[in-house]
PDB file of N, CA and C in Angstrom:
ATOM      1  N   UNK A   1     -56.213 -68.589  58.336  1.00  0.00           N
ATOM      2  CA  UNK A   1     -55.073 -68.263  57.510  1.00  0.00           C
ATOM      3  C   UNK A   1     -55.428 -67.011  56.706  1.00  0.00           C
ATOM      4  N   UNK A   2     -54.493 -66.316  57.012  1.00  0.00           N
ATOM      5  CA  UNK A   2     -54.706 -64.695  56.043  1.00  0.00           C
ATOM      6  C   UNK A   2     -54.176 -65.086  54.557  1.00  0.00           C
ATOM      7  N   UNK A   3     -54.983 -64.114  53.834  1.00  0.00           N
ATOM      8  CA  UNK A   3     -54.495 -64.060  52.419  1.00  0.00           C
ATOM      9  C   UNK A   3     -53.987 -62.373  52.184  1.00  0.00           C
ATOM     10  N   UNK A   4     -52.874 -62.177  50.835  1.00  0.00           N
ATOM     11  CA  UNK A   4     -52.891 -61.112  50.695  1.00  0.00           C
ATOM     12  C   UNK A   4     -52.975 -60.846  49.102  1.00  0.00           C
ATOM     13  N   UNK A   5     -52.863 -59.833  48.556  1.00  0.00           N
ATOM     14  CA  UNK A   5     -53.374 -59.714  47.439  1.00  0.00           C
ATOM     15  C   UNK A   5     -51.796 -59.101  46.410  1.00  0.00           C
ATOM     16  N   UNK A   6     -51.617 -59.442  45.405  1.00  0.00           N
ATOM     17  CA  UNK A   6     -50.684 -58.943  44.951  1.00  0.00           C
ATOM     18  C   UNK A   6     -50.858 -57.725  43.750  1.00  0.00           C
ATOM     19  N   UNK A   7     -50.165 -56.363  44.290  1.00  0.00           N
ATOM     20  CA  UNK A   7     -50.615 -55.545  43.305  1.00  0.00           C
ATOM     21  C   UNK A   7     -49.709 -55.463  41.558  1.00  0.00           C
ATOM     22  N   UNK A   8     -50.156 -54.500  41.230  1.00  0.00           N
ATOM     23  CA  UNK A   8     -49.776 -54.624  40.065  1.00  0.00           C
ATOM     24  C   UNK A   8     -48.008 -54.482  39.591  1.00  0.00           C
ATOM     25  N   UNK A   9     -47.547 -53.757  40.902  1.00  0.00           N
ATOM     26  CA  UNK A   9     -46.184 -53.616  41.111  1.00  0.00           C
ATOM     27  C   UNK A   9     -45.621 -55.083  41.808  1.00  0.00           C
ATOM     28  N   UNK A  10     -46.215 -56.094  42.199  1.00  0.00           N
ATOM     29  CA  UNK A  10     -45.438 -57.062  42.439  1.00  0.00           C
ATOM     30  C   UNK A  10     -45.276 -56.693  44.304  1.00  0.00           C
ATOM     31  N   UNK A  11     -45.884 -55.663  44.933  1.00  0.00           N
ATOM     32  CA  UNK A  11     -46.201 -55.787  46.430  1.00  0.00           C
ATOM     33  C   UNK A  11     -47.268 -56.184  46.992  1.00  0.00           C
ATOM     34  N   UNK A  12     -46.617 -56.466  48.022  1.00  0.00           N
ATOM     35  CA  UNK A  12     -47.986 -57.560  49.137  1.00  0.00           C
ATOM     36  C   UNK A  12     -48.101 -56.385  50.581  1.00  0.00           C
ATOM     37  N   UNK A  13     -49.166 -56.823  51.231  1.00  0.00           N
ATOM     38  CA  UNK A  13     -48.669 -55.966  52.623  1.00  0.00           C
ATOM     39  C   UNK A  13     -49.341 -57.188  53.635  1.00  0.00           C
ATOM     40  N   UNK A  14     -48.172 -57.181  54.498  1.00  0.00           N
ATOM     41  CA  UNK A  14     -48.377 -58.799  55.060  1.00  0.00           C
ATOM     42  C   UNK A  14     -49.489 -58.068  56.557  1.00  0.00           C
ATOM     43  N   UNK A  15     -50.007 -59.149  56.637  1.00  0.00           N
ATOM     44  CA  UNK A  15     -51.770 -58.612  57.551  1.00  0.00           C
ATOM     45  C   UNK A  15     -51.029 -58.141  59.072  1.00  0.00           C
ATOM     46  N   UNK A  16     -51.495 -57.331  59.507  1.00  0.00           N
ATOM     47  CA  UNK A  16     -50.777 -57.002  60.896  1.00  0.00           C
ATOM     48  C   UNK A  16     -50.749 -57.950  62.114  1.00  0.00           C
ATOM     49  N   UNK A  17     -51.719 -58.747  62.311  1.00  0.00           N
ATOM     50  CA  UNK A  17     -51.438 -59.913  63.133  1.00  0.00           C
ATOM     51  C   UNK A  17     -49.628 -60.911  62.728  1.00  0.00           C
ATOM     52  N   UNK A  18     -49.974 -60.841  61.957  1.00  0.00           N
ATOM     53  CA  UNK A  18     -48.656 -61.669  61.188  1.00  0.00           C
ATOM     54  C   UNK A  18     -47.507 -60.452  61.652  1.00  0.00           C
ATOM     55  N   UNK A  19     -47.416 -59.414  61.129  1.00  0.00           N
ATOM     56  CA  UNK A  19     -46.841 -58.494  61.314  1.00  0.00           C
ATOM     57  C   UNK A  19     -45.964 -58.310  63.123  1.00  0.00           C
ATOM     58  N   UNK A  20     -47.689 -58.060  64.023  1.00  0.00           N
ATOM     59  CA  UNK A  20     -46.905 -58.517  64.998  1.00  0.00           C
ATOM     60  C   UNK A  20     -46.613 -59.221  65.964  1.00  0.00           C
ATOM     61  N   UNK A  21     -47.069 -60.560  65.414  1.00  0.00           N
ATOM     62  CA  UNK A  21     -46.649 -61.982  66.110  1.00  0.00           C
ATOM     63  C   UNK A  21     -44.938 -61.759  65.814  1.00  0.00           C
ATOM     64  N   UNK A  22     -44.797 -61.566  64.141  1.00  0.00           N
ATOM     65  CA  UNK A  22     -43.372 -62.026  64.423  1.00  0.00           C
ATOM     66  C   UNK A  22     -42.634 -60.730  64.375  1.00  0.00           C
ATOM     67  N   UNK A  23     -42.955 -59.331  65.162  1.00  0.00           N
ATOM     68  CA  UNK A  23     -42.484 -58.463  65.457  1.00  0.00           C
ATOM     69  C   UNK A  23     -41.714 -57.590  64.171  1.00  0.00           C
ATOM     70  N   UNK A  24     -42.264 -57.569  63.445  1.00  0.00           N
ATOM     71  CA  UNK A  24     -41.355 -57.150  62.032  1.00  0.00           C
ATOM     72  C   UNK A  24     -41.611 -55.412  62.102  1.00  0.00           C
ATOM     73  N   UNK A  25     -40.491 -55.428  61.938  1.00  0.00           N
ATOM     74  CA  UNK A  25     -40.091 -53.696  61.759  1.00  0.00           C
ATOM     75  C   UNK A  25     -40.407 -52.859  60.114  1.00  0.00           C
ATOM     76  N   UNK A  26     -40.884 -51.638  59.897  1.00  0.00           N
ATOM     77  CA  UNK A  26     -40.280 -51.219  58.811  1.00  0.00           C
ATOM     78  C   UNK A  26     -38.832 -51.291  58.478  1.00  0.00           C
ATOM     79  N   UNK A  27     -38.109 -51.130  57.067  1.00  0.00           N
ATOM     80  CA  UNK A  27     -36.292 -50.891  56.982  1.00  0.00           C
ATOM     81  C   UNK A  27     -35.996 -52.290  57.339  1.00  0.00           C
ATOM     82  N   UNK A  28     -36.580 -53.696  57.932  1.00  0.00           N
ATOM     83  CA  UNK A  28     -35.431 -54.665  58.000  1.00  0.00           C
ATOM     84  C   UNK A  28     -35.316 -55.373  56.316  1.00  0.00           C
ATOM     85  N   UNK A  29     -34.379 -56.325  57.126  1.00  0.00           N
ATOM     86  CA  UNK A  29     -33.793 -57.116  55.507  1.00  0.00           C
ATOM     87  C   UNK A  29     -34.651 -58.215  55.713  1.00  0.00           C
ATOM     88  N   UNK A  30     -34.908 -59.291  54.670  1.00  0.00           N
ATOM     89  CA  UNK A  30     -35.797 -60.304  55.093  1.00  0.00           C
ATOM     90  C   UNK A  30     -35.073 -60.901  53.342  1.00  0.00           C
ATOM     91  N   UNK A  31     -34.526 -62.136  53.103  1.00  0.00           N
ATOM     92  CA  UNK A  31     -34.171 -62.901  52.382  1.00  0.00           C
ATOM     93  C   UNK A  31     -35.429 -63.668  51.535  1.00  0.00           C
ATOM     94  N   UNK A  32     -35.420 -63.807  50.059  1.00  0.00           N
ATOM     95  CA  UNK A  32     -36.711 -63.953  49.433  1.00  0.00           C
ATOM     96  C   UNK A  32     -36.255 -65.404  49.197  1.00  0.00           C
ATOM     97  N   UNK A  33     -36.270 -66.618  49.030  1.00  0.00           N
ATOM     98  CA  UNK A  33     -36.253 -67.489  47.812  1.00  0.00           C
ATOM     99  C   UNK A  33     -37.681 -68.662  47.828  1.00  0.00           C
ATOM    100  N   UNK A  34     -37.580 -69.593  46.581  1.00  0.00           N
ATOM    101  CA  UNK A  34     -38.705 -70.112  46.281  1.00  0.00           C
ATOM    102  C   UNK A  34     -38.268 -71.762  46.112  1.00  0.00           C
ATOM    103  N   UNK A  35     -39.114 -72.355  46.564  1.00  0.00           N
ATOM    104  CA  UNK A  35     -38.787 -73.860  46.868  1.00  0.00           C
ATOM    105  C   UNK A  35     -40.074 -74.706  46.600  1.00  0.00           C
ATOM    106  N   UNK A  36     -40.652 -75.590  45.742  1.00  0.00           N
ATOM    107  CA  UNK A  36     -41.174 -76.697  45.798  1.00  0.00           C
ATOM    108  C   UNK A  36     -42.841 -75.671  45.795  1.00  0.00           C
ATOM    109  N   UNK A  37     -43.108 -75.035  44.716  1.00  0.00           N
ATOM    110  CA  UNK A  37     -43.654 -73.912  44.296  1.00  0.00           C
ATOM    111  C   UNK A  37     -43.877 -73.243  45.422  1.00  0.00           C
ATOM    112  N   UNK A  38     -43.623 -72.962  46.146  1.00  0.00           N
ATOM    113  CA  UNK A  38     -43.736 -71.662  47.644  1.00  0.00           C
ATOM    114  C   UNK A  38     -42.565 -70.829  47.630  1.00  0.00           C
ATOM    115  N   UNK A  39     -43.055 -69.576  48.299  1.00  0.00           N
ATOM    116  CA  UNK A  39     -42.533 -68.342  48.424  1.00  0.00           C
ATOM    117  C   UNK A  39     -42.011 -68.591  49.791  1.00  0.00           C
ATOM    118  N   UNK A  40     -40.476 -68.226  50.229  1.00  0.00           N
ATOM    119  CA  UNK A  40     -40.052 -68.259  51.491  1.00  0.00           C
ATOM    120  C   UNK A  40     -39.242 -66.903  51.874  1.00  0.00           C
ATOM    121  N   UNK A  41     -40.032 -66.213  53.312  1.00  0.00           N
ATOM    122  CA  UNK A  41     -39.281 -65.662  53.688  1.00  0.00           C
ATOM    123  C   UNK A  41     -38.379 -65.769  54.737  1.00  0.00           C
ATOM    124  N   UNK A  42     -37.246 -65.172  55.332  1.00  0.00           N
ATOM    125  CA  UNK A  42     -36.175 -65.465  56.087  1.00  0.00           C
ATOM    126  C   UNK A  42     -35.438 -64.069  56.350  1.00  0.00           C
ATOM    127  N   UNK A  43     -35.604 -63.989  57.704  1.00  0.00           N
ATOM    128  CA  UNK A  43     -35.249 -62.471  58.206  1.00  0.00           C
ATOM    129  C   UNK A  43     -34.164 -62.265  58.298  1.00  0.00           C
ATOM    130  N   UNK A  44     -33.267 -61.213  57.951  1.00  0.00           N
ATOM    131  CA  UNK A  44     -31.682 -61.401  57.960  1.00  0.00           C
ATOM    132  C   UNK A  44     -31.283 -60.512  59.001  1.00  0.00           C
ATOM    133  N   UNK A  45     -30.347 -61.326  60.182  1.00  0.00           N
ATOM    134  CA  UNK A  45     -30.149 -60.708  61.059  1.00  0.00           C
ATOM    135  C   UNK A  45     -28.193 -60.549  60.909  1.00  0.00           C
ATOM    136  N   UNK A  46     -28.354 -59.414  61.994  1.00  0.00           N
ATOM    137  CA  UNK A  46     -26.708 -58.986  62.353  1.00  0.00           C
ATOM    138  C   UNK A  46     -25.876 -60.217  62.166  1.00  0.00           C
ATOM    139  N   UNK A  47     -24.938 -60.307  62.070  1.00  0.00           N
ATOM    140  CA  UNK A  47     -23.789 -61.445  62.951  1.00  0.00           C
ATOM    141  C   UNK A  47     -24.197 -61.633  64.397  1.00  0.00           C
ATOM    142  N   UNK A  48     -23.587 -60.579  65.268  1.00  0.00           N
ATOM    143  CA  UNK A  48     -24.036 -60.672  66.595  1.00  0.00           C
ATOM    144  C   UNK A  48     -25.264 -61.253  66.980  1.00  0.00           C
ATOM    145  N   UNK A  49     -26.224 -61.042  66.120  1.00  0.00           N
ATOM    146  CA  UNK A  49     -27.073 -61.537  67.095  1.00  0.00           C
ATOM    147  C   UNK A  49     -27.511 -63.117  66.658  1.00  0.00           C
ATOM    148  N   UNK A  50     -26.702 -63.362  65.883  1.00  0.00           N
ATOM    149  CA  UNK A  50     -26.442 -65.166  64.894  1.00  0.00           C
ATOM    150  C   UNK A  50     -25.901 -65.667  66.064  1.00  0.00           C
ATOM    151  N   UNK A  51     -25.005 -65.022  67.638  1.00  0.00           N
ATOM    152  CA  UNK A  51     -24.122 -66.020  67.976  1.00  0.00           C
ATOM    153  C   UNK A  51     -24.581 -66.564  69.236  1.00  0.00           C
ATOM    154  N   UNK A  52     -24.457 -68.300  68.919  1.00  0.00           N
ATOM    155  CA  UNK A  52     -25.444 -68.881  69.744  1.00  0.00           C
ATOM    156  C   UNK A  52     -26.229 -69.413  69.612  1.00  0.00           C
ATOM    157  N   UNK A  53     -27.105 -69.237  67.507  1.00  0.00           N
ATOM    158  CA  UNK A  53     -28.563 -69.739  67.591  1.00  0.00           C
ATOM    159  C   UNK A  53     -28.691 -71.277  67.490  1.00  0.00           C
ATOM    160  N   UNK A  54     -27.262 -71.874  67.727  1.00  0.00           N
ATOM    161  CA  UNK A  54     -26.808 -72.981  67.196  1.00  0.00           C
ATOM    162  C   UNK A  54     -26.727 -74.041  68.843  1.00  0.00           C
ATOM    163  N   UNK A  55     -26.564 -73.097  69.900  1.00  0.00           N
ATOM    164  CA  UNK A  55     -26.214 -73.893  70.802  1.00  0.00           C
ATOM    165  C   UNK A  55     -27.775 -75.022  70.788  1.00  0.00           C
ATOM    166  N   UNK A  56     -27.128 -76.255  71.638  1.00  0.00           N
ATOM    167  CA  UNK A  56     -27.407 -77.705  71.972  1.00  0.00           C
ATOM    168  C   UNK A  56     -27.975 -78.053  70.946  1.00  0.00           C
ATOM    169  N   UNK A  57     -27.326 -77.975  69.404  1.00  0.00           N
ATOM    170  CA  UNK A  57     -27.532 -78.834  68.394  1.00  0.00           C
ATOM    171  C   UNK A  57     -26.428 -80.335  68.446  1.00  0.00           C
ATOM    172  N   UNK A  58     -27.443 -81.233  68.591  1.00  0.00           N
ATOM    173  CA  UNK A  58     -27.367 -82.350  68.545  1.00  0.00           C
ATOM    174  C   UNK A  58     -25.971 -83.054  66.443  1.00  0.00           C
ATOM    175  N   UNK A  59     -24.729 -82.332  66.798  1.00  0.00           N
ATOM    176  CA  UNK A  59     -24.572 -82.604  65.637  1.00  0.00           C
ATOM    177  C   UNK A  59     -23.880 -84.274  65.363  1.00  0.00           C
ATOM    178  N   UNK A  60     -24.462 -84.746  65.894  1.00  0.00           N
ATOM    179  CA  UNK A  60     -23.853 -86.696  66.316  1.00  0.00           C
ATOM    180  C   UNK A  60     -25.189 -87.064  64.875  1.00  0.00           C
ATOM    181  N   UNK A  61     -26.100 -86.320  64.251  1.00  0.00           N
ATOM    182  CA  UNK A  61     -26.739 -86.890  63.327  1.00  0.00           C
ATOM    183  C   UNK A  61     -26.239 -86.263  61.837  1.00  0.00           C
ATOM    184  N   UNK A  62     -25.409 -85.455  61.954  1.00  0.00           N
ATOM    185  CA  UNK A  62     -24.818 -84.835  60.894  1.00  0.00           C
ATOM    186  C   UNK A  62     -23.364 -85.931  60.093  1.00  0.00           C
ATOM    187  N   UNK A  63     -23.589 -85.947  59.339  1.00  0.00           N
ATOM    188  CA  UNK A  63     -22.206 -86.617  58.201  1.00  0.00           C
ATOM    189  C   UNK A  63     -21.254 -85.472  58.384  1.00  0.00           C
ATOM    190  N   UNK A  64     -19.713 -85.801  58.530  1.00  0.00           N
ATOM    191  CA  UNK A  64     -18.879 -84.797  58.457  1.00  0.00           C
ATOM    192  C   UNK A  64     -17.387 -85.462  58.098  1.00  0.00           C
ATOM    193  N   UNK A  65     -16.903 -85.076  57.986  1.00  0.00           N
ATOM    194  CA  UNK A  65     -15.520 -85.118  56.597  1.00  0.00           C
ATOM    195  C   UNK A  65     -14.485 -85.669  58.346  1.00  0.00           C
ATOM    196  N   UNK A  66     -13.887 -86.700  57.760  1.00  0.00           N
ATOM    197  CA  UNK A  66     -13.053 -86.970  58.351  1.00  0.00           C
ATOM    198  C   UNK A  66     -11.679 -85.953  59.414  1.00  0.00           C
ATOM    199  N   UNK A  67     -11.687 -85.263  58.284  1.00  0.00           N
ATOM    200  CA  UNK A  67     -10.739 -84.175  59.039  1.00  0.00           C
ATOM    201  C   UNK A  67     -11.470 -83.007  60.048  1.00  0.00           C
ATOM    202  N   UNK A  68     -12.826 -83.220  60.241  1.00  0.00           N
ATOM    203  CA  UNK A  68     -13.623 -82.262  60.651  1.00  0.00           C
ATOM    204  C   UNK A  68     -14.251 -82.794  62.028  1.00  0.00           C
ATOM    205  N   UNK A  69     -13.637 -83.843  62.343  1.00  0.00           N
ATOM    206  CA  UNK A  69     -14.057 -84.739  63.440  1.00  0.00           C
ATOM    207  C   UNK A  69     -13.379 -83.915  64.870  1.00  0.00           C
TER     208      UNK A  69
END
């Protein structure tokens, strides 16, 4: 597990293995928030390329509103 160091401005530079396992570009968007004391990131993509990431979800385990049936 890599570590990174945080500078005095509040930047990290994430280790290049990491970098390009998950193919990360300079200029993209990447969504920050924090949960259950951890830091989460989340890459923000187009619309277009959102459509679909949903197919063969099983939604028979989901609760849903009567009118939504």
């Amino acid at each position: 597990m890599a570590q990174v160091t945080i500078t005095p401005e509040f930047h990290i530079v994430l280790p290049e293995d990491t970098r390009e396992a998950l193919k990360i570009r300079p200029g993209e968007k990447w969504e920050v928030f924090h949960f259950d004391n951890q830091i989460h990131l989340v890459r923000v993509l187009p619309m277009r390329e959102m459509r679909g990431f949903l197919k063969g979800l099983d939604t028979s385990t989901f609760e849903r509103d009567p009118d939504r049936l």
